[in-house]
N, C-alpha and C. Protein backbone atom coordinates (compact mmCIF):
# COMPACT_ATOMS: atom_id res chain seq x y z
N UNK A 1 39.83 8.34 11.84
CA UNK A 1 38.50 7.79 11.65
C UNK A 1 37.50 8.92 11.54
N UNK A 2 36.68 8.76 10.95
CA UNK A 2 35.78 9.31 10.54
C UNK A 2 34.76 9.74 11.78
N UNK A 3 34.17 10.71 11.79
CA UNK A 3 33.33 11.26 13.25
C UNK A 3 31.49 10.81 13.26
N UNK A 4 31.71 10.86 11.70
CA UNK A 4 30.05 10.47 11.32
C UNK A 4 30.54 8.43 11.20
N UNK A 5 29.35 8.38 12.09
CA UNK A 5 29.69 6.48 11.61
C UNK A 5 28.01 5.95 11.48
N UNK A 6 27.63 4.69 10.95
CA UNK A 6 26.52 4.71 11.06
C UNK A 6 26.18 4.73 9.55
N UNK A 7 24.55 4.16 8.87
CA UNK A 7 24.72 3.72 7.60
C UNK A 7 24.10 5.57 7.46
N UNK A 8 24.71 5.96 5.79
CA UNK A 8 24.16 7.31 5.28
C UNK A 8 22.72 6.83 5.02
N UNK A 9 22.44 8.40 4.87
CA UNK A 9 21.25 8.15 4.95
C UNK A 9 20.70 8.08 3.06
N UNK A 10 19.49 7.41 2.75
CA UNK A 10 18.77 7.35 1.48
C UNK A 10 18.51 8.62 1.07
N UNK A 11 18.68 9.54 -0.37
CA UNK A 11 18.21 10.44 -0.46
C UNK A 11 18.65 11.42 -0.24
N UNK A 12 18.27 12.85 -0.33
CA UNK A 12 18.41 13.76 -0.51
C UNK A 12 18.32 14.52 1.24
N UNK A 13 17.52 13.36 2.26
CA UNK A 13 17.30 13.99 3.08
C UNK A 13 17.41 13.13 3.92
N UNK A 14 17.94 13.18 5.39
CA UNK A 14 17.79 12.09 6.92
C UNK A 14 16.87 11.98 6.96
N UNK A 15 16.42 11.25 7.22
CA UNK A 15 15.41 10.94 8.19
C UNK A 15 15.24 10.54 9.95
N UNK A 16 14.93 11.84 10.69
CA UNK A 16 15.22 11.46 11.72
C UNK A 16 13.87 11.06 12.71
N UNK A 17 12.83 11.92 12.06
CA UNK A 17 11.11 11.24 12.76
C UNK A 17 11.28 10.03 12.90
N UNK A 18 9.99 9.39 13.86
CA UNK A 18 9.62 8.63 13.73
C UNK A 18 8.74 7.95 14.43
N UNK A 19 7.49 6.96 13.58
CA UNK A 19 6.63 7.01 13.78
C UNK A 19 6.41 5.28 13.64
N UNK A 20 5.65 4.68 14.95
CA UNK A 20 5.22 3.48 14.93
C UNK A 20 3.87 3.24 14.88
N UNK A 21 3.19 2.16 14.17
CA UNK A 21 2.06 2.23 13.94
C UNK A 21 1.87 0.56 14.03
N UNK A 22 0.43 0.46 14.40
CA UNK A 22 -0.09 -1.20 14.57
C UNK A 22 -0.84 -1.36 13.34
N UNK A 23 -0.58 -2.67 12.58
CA UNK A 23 -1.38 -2.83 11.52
C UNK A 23 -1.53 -4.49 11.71
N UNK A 24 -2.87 -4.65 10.82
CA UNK A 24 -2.83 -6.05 10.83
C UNK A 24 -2.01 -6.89 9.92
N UNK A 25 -2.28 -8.24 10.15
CA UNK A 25 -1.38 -8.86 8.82
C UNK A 25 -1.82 -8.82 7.88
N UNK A 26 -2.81 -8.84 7.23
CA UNK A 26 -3.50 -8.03 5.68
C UNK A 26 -3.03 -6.85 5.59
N UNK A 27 -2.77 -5.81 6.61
CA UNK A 27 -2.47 -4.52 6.02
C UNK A 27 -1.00 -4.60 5.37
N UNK A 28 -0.27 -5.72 6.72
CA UNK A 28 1.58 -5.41 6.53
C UNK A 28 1.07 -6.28 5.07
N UNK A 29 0.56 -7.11 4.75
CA UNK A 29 1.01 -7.97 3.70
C UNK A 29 0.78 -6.83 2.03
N UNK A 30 -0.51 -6.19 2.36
CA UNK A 30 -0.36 -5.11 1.22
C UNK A 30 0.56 -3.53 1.18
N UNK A 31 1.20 -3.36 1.99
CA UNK A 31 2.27 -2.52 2.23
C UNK A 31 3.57 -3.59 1.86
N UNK A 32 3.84 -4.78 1.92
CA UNK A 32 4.92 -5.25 1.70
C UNK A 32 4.51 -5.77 -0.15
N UNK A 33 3.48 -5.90 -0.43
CA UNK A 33 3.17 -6.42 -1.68
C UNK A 33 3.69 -5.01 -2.42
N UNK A 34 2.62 -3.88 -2.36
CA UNK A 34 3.62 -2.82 -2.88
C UNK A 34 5.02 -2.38 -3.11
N UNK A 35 5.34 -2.75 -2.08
CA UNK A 35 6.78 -2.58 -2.07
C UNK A 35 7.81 -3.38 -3.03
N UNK A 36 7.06 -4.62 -3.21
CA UNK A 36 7.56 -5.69 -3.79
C UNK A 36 7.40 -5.29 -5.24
N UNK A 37 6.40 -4.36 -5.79
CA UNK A 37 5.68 -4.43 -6.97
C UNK A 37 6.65 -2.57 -7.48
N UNK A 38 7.03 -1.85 -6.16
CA UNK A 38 7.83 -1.10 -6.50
C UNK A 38 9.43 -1.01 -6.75
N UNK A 39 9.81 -2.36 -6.33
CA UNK A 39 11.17 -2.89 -5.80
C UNK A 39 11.67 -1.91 -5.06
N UNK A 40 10.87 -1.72 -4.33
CA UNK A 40 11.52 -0.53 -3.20
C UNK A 40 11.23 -1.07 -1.49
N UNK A 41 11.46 0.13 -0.66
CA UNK A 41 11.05 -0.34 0.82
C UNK A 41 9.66 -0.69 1.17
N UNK A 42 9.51 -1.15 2.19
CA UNK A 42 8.26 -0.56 2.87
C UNK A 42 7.95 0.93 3.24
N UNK A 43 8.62 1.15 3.78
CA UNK A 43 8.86 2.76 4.04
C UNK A 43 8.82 3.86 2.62
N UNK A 44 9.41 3.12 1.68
CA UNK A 44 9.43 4.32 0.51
C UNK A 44 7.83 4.05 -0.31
N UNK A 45 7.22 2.52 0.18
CA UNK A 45 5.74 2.62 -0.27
C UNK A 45 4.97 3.52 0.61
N UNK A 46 5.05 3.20 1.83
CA UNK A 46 4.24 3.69 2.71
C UNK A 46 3.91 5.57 2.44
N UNK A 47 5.23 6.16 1.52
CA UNK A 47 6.02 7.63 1.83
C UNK A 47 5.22 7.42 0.26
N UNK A 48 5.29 7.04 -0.47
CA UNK A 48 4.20 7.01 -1.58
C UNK A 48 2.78 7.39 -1.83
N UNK A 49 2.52 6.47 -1.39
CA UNK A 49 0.97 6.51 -0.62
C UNK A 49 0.87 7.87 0.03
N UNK A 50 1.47 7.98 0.94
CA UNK A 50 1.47 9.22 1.68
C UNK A 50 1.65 10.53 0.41
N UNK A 51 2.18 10.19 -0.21
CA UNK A 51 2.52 11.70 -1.30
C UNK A 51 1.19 11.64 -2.00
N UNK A 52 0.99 10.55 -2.56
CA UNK A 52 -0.85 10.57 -3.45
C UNK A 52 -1.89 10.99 -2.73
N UNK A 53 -2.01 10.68 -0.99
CA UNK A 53 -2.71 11.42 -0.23
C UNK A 53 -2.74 12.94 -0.24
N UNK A 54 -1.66 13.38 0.23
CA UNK A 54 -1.28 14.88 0.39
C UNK A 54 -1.63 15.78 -1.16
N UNK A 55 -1.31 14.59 -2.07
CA UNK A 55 -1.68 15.37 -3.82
C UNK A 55 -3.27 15.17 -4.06
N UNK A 56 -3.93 14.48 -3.38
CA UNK A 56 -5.45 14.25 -3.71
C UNK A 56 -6.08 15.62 -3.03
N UNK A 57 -5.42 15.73 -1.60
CA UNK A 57 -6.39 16.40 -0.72
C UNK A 57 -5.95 17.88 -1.06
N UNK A 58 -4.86 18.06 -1.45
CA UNK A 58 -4.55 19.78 -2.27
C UNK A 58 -4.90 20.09 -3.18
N UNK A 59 -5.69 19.09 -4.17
CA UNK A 59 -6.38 19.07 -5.06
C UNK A 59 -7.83 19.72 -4.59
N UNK A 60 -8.39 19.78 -3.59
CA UNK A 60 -9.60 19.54 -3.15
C UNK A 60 -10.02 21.31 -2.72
């Protein structure tokens, strides 16, 4: 048997952070609408968003 068990991970990279956050239900509902509109996760919208942030403000 195998020593690694457990689902692989997405990508190029683990992910082992992690970070909990309170949002309202308007927020989860437009984080899940995105997601829906990316056919992707919540998490890979959220990591989206987050990259257009980080590219706006290095812009600056």
């Amino acid at each position: 048997m195998s020593p690694r068990t457990g689902r692989p991970p997405k990508g190029e990279q683990s992910r082992t952070g992690k970070i909990t956050i309170r949002v309202s239900e308007q927020e989860a509902q437009k984080i899940q609408e995105c997601a829906d509109k990316m056919n992707s996760t919540r998490t890979d919208a959220i990591m989206a968003g987050i990259d257009l942030l980080k590219a706006d403000l290095d812009k600056k």
